[in-house]
N, C-alpha and C. Protein backbone atom coordinates (compact mmCIF):
# COMPACT_ATOMS: atom_id res chain seq x y z
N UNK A 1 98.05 -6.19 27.86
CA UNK A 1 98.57 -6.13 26.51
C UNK A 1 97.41 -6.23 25.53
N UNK A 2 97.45 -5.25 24.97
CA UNK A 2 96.33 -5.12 23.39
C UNK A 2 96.71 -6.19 22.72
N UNK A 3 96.00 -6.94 21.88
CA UNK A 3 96.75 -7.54 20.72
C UNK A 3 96.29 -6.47 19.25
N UNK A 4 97.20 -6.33 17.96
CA UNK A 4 97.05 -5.37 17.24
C UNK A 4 95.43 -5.98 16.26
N UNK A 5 94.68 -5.32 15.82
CA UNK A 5 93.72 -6.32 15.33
C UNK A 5 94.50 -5.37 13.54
N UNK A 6 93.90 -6.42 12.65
CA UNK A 6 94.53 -5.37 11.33
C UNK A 6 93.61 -5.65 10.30
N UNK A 7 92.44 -6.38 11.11
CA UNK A 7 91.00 -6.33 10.16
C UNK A 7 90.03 -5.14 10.52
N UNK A 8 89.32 -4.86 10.09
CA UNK A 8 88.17 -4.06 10.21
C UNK A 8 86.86 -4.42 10.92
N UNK A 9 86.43 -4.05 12.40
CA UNK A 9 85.92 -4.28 12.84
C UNK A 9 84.31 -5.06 12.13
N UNK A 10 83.68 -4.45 11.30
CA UNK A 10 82.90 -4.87 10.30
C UNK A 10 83.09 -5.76 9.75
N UNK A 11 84.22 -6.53 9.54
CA UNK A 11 84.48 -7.88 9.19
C UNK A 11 83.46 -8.79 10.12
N UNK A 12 83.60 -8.81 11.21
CA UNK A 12 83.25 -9.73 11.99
C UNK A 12 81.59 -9.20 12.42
N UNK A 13 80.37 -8.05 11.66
CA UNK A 13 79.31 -7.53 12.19
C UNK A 13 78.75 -8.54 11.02
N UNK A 14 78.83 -9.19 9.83
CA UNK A 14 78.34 -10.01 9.20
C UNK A 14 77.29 -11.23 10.26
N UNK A 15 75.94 -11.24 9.60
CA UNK A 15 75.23 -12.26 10.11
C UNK A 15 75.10 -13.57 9.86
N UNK A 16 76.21 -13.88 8.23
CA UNK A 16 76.39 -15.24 8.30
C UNK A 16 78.45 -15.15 8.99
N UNK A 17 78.16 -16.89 9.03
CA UNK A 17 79.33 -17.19 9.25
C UNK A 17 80.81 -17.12 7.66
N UNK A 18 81.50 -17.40 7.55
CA UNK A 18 81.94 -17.61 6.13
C UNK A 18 82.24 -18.85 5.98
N UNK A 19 82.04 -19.39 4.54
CA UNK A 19 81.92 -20.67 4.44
C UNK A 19 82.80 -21.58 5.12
N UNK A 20 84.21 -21.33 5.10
CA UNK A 20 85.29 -22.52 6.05
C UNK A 20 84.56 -22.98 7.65
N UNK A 21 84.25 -21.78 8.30
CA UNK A 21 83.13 -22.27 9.47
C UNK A 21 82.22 -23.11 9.49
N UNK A 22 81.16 -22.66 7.97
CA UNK A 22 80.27 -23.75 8.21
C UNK A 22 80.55 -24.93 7.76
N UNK A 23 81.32 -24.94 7.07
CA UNK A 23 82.12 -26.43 6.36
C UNK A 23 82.74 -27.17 7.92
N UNK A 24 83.61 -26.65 8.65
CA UNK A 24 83.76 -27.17 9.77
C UNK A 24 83.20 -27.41 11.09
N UNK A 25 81.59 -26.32 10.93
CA UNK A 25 80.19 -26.46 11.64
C UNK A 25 79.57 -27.83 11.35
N UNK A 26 79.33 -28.23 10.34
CA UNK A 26 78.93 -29.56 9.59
C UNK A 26 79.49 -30.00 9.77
N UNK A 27 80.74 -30.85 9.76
CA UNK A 27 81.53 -31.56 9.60
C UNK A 27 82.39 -31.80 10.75
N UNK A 28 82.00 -31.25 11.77
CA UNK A 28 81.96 -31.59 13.17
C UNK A 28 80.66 -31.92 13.81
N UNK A 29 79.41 -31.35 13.39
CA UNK A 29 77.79 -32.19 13.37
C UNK A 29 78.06 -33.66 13.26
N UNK A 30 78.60 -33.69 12.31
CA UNK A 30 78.38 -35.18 11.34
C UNK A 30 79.18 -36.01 12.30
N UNK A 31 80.58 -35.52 13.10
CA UNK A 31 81.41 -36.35 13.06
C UNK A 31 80.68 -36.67 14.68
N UNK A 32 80.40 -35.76 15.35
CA UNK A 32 79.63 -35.84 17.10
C UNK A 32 78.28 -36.43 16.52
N UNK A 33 77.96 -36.64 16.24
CA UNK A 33 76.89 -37.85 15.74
C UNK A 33 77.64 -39.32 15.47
N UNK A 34 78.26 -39.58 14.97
CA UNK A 34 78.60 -40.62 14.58
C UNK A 34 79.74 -40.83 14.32
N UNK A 35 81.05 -41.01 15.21
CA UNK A 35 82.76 -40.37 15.35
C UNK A 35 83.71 -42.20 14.06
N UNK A 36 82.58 -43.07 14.37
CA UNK A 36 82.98 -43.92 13.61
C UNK A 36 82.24 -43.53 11.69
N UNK A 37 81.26 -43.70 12.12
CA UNK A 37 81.07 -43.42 10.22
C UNK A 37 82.00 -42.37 9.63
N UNK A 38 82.25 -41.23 10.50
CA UNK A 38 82.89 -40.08 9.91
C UNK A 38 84.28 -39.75 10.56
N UNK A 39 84.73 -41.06 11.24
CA UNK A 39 86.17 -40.84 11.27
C UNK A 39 87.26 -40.40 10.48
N UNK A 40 86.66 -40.49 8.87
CA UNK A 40 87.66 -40.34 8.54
C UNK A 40 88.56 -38.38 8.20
N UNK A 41 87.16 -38.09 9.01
CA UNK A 41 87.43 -36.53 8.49
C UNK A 41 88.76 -36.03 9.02
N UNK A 42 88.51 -36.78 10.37
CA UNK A 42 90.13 -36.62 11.45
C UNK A 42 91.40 -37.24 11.33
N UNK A 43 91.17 -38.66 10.36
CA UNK A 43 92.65 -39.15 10.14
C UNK A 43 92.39 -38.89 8.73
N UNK A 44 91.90 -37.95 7.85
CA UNK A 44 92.34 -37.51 6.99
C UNK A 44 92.43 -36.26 6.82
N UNK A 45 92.33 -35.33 7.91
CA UNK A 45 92.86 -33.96 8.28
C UNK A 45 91.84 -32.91 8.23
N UNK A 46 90.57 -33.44 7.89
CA UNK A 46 89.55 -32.09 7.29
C UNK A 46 89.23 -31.95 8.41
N UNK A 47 89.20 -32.48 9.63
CA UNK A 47 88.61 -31.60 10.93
C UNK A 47 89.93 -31.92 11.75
N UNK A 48 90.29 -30.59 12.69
CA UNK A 48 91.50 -31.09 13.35
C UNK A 48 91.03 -32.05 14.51
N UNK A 49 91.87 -32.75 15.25
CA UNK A 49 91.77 -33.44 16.47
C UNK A 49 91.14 -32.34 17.97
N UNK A 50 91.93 -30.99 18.00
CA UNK A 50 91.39 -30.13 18.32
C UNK A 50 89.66 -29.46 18.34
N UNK A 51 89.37 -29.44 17.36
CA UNK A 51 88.18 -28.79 16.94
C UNK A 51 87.06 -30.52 17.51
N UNK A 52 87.65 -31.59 17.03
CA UNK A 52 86.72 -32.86 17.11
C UNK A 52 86.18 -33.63 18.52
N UNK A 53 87.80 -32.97 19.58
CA UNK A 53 87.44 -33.41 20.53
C UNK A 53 85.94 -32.79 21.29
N UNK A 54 85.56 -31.65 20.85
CA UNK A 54 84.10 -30.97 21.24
C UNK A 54 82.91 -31.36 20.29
N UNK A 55 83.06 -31.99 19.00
CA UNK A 55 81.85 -32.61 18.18
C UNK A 55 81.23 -33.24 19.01
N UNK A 56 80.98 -33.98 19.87
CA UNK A 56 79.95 -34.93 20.47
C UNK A 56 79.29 -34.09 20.92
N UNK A 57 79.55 -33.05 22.22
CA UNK A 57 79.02 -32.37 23.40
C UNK A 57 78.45 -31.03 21.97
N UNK A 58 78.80 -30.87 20.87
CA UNK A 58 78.21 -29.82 19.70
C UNK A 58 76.92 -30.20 19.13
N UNK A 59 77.16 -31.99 18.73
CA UNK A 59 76.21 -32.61 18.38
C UNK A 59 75.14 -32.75 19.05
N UNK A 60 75.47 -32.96 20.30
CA UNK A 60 74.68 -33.30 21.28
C UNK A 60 73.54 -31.67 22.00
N UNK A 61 74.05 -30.64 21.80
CA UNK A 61 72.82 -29.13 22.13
C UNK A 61 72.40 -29.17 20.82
N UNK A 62 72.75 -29.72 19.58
CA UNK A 62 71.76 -29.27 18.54
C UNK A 62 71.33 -30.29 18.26
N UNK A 63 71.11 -31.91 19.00
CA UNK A 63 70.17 -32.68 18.70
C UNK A 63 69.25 -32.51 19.90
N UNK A 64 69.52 -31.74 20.94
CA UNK A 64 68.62 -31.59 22.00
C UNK A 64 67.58 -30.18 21.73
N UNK A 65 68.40 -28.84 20.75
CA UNK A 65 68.02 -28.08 20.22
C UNK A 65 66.56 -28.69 19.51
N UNK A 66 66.91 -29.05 18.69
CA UNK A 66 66.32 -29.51 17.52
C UNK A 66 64.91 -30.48 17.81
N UNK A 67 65.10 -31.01 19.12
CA UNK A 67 63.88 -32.41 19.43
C UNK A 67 63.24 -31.35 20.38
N UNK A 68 63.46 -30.63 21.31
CA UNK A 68 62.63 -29.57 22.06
C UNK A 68 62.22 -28.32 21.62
N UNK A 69 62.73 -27.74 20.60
CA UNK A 69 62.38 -26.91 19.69
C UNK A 69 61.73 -26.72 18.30
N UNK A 70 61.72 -28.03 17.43
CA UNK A 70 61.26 -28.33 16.14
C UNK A 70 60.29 -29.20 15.95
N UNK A 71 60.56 -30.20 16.72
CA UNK A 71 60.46 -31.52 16.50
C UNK A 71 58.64 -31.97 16.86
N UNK A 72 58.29 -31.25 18.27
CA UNK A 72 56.67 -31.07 18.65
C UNK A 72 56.24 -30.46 17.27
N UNK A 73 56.74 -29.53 16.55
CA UNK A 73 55.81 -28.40 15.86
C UNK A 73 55.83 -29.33 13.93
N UNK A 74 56.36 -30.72 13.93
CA UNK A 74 56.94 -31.54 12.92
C UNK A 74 55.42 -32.29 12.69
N UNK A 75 54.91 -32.14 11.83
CA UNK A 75 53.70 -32.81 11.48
C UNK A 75 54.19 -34.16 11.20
N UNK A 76 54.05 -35.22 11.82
CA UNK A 76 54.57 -36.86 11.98
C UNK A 76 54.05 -37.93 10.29
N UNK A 77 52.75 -37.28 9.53
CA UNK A 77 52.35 -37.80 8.65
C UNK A 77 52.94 -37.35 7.55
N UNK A 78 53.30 -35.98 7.73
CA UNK A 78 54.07 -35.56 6.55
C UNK A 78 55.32 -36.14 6.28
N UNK A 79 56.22 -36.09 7.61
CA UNK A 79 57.48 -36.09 7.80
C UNK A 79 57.70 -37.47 7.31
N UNK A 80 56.90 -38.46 7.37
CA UNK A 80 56.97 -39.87 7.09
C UNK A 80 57.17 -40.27 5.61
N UNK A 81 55.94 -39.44 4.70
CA UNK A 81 55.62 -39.11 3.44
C UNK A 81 57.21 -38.94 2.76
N UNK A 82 57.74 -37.72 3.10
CA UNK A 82 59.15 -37.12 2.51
C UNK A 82 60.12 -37.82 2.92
N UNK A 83 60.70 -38.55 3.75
CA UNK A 83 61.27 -39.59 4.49
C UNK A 83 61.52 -40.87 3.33
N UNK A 84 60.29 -40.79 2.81
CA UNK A 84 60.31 -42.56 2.21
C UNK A 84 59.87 -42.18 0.76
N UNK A 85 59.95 -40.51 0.51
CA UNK A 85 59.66 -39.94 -1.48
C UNK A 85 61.11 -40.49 -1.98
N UNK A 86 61.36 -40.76 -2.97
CA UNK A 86 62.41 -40.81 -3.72
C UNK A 86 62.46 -39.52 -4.22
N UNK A 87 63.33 -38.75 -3.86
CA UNK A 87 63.74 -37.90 -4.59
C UNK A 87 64.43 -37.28 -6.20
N UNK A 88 65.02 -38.32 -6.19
CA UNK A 88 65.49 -38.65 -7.34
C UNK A 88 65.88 -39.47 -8.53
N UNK A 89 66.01 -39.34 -9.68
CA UNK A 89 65.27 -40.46 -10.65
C UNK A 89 66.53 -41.27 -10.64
N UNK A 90 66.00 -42.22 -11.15
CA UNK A 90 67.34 -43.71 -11.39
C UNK A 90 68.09 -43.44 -12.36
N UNK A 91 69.71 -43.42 -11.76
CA UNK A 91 71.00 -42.97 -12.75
C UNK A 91 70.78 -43.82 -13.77
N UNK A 92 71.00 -42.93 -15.43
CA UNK A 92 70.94 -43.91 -16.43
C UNK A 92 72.66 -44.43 -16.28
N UNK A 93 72.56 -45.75 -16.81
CA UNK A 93 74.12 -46.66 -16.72
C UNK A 93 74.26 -46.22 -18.66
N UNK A 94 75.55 -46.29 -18.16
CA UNK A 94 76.33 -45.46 -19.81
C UNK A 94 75.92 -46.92 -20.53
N UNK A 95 76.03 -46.35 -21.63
CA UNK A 95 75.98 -48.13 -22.83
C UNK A 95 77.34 -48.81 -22.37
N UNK A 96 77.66 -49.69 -22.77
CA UNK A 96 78.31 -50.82 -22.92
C UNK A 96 79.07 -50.23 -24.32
N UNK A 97 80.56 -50.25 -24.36
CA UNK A 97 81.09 -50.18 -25.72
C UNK A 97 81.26 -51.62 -26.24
């Protein structure tokens, strides 16, 4: 059995993903890293239970990706430098009425 497709093959020859993917690419990163800090994505519905039960084993080839592939070629003095820059300036606090 065919199933009918009723998109256009070219839909899917695009080299990025479209944003709902990567929103749920991330946000399954985040959650297979750390299922308690970012629990709440799952009991508050933004990642299904479905999609979450594979975040760890997701998290886990792109932190292995990332340390055998990036991580040798990571200049250690720099990385330290940007690590501990403040990036950004101190929120001014509104006046006092």
């Amino acid at each position: 059995m065919n199933p009918k497709v009723t998109v256009p093959v070219s839909a899917f020859s695009d080299m990025h993903s479209p944003p709902p993917t990567r929103f749920y690419n991330m946000i399954c990163l985040a959650y297979g890293a750390d299922s308690n800090l970012f629990g709440d994505f799952v009991t508050k519905g933004y990642l299904p239970e479905m999609r979450a039960k594979d975040c760890r084993r997701e998290y886990g080839e792109v932190h292995y990706a990332f340390n055998t592939l990036i991580l040798p070629h990571v200049d250690k003095a720099i990385a330290q430098k940007v690590l501990h820059k403040d990036w950004l300036p101190e929120a001014a606090r509104p006046t006092p009425r």
